[in-house]
C-alpha atoms as a PDB file:
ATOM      1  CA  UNK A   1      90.753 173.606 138.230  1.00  0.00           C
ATOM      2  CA  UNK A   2      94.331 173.703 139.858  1.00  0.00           C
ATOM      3  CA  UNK A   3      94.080 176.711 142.026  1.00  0.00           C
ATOM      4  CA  UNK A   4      91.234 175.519 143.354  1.00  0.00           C
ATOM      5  CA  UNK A   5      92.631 172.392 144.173  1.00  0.00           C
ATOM      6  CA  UNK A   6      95.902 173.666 145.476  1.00  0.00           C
ATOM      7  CA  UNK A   7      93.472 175.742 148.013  1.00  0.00           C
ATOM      8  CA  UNK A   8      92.346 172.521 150.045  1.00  0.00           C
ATOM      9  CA  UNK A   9      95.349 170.113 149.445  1.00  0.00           C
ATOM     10  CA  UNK A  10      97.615 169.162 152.472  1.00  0.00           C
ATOM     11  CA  UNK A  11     100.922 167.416 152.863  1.00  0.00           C
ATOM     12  CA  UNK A  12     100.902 164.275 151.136  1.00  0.00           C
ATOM     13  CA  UNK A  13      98.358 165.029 148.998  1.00  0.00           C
ATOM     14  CA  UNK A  14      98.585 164.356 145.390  1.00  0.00           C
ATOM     15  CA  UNK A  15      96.995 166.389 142.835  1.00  0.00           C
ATOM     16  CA  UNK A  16      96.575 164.682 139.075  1.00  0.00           C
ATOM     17  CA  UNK A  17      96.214 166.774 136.016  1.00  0.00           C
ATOM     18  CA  UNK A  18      93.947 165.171 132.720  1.00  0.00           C
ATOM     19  CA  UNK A  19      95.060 166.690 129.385  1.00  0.00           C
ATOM     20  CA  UNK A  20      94.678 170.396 129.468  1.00  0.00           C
ATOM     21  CA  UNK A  21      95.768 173.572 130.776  1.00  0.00           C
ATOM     22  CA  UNK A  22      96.110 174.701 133.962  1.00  0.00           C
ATOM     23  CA  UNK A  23      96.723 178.229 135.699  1.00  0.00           C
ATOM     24  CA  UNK A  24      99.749 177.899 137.560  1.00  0.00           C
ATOM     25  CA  UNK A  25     100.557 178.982 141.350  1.00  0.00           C
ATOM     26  CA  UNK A  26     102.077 177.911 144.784  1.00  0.00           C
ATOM     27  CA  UNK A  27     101.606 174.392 145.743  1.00  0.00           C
ATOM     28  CA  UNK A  28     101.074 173.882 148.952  1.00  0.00           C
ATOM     29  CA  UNK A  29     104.087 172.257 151.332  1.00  0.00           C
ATOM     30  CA  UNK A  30     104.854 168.509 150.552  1.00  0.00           C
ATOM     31  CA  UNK A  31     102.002 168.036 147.734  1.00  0.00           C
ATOM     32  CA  UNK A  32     102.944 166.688 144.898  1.00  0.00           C
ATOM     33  CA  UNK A  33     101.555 167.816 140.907  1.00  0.00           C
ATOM     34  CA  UNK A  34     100.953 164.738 138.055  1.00  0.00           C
ATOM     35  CA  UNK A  35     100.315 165.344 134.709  1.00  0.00           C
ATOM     36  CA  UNK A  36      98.944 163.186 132.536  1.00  0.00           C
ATOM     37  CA  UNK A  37     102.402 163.902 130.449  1.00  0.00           C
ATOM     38  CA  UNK A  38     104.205 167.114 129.157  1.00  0.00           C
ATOM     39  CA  UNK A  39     102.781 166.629 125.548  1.00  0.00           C
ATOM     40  CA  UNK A  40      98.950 166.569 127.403  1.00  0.00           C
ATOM     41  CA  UNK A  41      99.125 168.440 130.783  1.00  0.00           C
ATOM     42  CA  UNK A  42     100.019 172.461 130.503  1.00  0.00           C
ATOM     43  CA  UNK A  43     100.677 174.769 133.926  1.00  0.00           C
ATOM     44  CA  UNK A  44     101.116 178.442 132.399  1.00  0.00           C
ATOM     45  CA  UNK A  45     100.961 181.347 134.165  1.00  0.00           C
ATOM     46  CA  UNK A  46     101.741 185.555 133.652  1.00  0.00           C
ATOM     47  CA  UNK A  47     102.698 186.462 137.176  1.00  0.00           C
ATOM     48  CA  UNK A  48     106.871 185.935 138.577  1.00  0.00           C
ATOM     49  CA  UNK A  49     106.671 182.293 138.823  1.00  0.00           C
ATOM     50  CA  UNK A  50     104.360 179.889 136.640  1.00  0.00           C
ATOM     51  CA  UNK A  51     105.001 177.188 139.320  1.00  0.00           C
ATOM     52  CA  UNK A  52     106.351 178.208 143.113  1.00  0.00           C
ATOM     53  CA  UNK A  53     106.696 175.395 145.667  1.00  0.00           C
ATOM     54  CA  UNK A  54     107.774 177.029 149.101  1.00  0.00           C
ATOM     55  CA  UNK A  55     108.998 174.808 152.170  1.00  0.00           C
ATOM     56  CA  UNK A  56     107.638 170.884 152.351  1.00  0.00           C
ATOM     57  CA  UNK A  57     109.648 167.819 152.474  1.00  0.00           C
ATOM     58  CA  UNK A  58     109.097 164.778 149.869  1.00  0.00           C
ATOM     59  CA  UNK A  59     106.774 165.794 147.168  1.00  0.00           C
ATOM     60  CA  UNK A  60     106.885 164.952 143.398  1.00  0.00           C
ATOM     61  CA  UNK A  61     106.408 167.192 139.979  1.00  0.00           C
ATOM     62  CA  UNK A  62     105.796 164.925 136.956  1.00  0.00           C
ATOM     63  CA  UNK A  63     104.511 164.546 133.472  1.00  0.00           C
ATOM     64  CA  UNK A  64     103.448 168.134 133.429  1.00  0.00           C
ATOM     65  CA  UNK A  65     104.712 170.969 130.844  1.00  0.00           C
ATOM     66  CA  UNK A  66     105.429 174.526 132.356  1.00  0.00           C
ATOM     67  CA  UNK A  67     105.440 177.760 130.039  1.00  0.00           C
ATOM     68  CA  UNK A  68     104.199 181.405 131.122  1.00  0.00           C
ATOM     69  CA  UNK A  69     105.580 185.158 131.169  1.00  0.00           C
ATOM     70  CA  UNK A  70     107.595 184.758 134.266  1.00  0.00           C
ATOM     71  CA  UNK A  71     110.151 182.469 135.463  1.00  0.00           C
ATOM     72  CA  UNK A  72     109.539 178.271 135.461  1.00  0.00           C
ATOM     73  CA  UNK A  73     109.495 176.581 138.497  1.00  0.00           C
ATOM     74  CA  UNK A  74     110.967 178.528 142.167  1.00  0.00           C
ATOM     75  CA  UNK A  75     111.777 175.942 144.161  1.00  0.00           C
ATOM     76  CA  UNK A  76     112.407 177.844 147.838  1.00  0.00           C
ATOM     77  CA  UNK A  77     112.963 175.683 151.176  1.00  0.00           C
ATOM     78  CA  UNK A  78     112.340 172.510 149.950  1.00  0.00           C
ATOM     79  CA  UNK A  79     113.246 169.415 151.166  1.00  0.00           C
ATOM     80  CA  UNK A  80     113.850 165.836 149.006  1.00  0.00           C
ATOM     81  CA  UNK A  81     111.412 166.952 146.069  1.00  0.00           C
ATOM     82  CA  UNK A  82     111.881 165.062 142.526  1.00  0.00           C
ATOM     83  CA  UNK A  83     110.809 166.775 139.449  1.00  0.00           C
ATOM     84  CA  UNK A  84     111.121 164.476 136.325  1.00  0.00           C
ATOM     85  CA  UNK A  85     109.682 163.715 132.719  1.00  0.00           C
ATOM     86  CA  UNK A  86     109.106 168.186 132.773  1.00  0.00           C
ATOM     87  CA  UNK A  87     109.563 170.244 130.091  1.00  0.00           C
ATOM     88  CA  UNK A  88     109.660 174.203 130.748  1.00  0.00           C
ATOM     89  CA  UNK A  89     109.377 176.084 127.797  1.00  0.00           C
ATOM     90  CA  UNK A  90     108.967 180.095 127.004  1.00  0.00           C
ATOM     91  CA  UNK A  91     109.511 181.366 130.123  1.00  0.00           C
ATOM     92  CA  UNK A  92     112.192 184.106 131.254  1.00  0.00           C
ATOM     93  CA  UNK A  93     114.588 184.852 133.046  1.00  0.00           C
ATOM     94  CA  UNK A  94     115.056 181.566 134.683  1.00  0.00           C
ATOM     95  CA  UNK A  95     113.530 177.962 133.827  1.00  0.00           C
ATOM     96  CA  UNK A  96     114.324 176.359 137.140  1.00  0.00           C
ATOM     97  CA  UNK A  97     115.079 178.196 140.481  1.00  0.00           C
ATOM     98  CA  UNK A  98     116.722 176.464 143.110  1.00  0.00           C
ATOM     99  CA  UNK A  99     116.918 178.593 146.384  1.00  0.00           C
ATOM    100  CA  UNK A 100     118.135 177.324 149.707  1.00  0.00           C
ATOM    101  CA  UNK A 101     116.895 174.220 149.380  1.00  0.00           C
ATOM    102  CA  UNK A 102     117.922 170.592 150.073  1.00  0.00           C
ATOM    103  CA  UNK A 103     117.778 167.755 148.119  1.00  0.00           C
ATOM    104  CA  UNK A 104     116.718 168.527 145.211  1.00  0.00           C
ATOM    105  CA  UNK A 105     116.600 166.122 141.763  1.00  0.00           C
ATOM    106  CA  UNK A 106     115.652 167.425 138.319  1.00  0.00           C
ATOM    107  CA  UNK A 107     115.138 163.875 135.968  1.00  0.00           C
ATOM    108  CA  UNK A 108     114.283 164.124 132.063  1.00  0.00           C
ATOM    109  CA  UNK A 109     113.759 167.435 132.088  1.00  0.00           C
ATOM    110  CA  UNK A 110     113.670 169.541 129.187  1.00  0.00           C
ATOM    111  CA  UNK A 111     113.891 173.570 129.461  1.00  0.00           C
ATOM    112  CA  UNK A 112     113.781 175.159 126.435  1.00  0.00           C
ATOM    113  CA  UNK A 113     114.318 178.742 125.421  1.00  0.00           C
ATOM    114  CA  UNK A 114     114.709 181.052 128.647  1.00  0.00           C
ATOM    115  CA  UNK A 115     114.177 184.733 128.139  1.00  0.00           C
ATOM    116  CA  UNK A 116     116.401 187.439 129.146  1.00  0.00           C
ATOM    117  CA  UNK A 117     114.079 189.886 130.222  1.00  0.00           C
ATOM    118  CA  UNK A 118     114.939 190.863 133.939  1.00  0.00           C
ATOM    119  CA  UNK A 119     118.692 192.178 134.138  1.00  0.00           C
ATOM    120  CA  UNK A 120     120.726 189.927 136.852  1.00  0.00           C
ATOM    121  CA  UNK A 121     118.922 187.200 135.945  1.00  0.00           C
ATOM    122  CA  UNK A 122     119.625 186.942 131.680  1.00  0.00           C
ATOM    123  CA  UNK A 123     117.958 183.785 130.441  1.00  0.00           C
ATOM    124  CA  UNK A 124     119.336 180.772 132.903  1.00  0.00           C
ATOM    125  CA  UNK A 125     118.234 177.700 132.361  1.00  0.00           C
ATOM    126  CA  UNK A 126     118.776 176.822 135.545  1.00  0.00           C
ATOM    127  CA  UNK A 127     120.244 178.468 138.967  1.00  0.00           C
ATOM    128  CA  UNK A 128     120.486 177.037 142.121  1.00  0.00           C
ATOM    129  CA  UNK A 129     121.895 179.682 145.089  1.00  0.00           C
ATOM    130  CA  UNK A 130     122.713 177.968 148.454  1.00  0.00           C
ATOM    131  CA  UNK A 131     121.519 174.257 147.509  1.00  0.00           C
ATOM    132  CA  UNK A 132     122.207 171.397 149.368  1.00  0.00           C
ATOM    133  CA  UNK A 133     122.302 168.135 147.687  1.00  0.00           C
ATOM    134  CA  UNK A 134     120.696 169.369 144.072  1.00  0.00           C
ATOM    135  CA  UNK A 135     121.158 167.037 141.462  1.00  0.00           C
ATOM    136  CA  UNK A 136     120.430 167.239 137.646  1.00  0.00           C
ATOM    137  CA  UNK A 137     120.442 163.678 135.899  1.00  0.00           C
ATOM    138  CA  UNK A 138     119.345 163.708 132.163  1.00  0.00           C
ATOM    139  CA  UNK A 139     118.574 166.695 132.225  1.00  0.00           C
ATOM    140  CA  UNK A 140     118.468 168.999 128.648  1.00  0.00           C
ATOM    141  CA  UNK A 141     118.909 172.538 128.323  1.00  0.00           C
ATOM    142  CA  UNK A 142     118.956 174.361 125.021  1.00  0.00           C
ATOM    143  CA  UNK A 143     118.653 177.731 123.257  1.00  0.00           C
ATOM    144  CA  UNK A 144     118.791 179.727 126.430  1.00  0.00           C
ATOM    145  CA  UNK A 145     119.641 183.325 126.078  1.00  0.00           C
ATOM    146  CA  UNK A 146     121.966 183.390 129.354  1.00  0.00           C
ATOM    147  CA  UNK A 147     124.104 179.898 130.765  1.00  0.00           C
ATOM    148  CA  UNK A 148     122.500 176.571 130.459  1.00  0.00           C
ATOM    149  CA  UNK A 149     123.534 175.831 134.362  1.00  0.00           C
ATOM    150  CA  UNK A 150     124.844 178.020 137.636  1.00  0.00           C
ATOM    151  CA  UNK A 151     125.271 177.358 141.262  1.00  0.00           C
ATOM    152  CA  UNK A 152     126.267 179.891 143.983  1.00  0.00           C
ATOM    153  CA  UNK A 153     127.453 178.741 147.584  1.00  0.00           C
ATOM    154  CA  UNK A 154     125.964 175.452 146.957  1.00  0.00           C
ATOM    155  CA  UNK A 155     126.485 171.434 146.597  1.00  0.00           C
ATOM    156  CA  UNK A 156     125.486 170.768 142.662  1.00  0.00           C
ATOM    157  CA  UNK A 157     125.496 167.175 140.411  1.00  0.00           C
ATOM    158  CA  UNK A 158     124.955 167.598 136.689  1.00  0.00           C
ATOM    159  CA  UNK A 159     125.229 163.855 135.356  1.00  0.00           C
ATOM    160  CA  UNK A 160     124.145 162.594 131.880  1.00  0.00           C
ATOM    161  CA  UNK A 161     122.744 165.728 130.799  1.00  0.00           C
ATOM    162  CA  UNK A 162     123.270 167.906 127.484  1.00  0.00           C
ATOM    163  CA  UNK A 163     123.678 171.683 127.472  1.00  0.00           C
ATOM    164  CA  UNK A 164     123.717 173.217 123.815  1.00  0.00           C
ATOM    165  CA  UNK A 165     123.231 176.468 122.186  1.00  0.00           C
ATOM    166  CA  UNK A 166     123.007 178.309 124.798  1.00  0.00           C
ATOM    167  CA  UNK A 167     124.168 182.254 124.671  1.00  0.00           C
ATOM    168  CA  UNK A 168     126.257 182.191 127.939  1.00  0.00           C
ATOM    169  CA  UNK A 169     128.163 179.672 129.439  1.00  0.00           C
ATOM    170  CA  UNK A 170     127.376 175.816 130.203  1.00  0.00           C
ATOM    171  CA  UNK A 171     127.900 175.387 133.610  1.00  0.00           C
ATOM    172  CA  UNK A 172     128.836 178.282 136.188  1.00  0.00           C
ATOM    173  CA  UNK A 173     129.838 177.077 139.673  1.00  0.00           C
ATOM    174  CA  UNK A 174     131.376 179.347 142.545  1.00  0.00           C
ATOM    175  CA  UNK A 175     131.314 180.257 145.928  1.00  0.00           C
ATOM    176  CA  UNK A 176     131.317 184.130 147.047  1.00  0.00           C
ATOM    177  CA  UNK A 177     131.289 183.393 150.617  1.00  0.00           C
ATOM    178  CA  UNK A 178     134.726 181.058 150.170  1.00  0.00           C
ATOM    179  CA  UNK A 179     137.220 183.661 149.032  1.00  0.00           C
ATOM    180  CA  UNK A 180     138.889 184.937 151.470  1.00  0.00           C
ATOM    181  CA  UNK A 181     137.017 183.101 154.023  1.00  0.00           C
ATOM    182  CA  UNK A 182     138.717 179.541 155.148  1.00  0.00           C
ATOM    183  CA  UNK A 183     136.069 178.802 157.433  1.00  0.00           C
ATOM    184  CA  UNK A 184     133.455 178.798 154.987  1.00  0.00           C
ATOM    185  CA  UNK A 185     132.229 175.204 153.757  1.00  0.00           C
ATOM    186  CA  UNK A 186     133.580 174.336 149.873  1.00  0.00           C
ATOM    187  CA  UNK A 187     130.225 173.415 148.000  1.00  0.00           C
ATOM    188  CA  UNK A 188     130.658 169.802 146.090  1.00  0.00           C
ATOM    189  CA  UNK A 189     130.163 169.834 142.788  1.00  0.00           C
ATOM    190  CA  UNK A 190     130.305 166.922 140.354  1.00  0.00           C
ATOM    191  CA  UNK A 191     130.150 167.478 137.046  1.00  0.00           C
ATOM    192  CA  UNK A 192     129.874 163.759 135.151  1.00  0.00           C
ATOM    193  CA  UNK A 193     129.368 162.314 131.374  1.00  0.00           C
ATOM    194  CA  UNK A 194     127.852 165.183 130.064  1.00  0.00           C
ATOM    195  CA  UNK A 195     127.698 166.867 126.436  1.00  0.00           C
ATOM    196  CA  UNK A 196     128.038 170.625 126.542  1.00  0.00           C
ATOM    197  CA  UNK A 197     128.298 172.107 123.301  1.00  0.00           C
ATOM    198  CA  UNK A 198     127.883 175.589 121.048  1.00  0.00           C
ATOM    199  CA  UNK A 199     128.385 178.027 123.878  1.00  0.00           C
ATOM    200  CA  UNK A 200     129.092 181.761 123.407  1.00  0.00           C
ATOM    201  CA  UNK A 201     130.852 181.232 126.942  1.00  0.00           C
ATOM    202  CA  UNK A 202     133.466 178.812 128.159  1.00  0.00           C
ATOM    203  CA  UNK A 203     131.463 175.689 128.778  1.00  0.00           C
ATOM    204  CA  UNK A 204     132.485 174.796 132.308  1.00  0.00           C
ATOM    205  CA  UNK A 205     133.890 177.167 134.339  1.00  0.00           C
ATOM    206  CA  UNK A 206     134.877 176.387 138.498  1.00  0.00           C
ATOM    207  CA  UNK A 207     135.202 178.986 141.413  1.00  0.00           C
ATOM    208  CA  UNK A 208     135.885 178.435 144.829  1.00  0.00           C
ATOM    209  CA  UNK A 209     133.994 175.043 144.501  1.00  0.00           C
ATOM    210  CA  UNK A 210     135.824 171.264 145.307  1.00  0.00           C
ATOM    211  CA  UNK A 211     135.009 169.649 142.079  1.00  0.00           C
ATOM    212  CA  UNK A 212     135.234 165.988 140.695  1.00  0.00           C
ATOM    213  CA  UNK A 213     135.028 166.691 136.508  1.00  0.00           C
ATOM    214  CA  UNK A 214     134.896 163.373 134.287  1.00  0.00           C
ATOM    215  CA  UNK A 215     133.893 161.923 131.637  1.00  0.00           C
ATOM    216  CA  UNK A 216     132.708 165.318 129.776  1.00  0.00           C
ATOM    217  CA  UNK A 217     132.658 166.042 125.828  1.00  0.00           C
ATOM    218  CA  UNK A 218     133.113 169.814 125.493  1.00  0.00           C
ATOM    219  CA  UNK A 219     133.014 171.419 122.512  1.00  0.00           C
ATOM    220  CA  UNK A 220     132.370 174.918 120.155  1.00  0.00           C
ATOM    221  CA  UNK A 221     132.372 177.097 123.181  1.00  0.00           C
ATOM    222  CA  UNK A 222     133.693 180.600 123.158  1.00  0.00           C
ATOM    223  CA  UNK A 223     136.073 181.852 125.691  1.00  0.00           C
ATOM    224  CA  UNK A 224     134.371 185.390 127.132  1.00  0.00           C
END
């Protein structure tokens, strides 16, 4: 049972999942979840998040698929956690939340169909506000009813990854707290050998942000 694990794990611990499914929750700081694979080990939830990992420093999410009612995976005050071979899938509002957090890699993962069902929020696959050091590598987003990727007043790396057919825009980066403000720090964004494709929105689109664009194949995006 994976609440009742998460109850008595500590940092460092490691919690495995066998084929199944699993009610989702908070993990606890610096534990890390493996699944016995996404096709095998389900974490589904109906509360805000399915999966919410709060503070900790060096954990690792793995081989496990996440699908609920509410939004994927909050990832709040983190530090160096690596989430790879996920797939998210039926959840709204957003797959993966990235929120002042530091060092941050998604790897193979797939999010898949993102509700719009909270306004402000509309579908994004995923949205990372104030993130230092977040990097998505291989990374596939698709059929999202809001923009495949957005970053607010943070560092951001999207490398290798494909973003199609998606209803907003492919990838969204800004900073609010730069206009008008030269003291503020530019986030870094690198945005690297990536196919975004069949957008209703522009499919990259830069704000305020010091950006390094190559290698990209955009194409069938609208212009809204």
């Amino acid at each position: 049972d994976l609440p009742q694990a998460i109850a008595v794990a500590n940092a460092g611990d490691c919690i495995a999942l066998a084929g199944g499914t699993y009610q989702g929750g908070q993990l606890p700081d610096g534990v890390s979840l493996l699944g016995a694979g996404a096709a095998r080990s389900t974490v589904t939830g109906s509360g805000a998040q399915v999966l919410h990992v709060a503070g900790g420093e060096g954990a690792l999410i793995r081989g496990v698929k996440i699908t609920g009612t509410g939004q994927g995976l909050v990832v709040e005050q983190a530090r160096q956690l690596r989430v790879e071979q996920v797939w998210i899938a039926g959840v709204s509002d957003i797959g993966v939340q990235v929120f002042d957090a530091q060092q941050i890699t998604l790897a193979n993962v797939h999010i898949d169909g993102v509700a719009a069902l909270q306004a402000g929020y509309e579908g994004v696959g995923v949205f990372s506000v104030r993130g230092v050091g977040v990097v998505l590598e291989r990374v596939l987003v698709e059929r999202a009813e809001g923009s495949a990727v957005m970053t607010r007043d943070g560092d951001l790396q999207v490398i290798s990854s494909v973003l199609r057919d998606n209803a907003g825009y492919g990838i969204v980066a800004s900073c609010a707290t730069c206009v008008g403000n030269p003291a503020a720090v530019v986030p870094q964004v690198r945005i690297q050998d990536n196919l975004v494709e069949r957008h209703l929105g522009v499919g990259i689109l830069l704000r305020a942000v010091d950006a390094v664009v190559t290698g990209n194949r955009v194409a069938f995006t609208g212009a809204y």
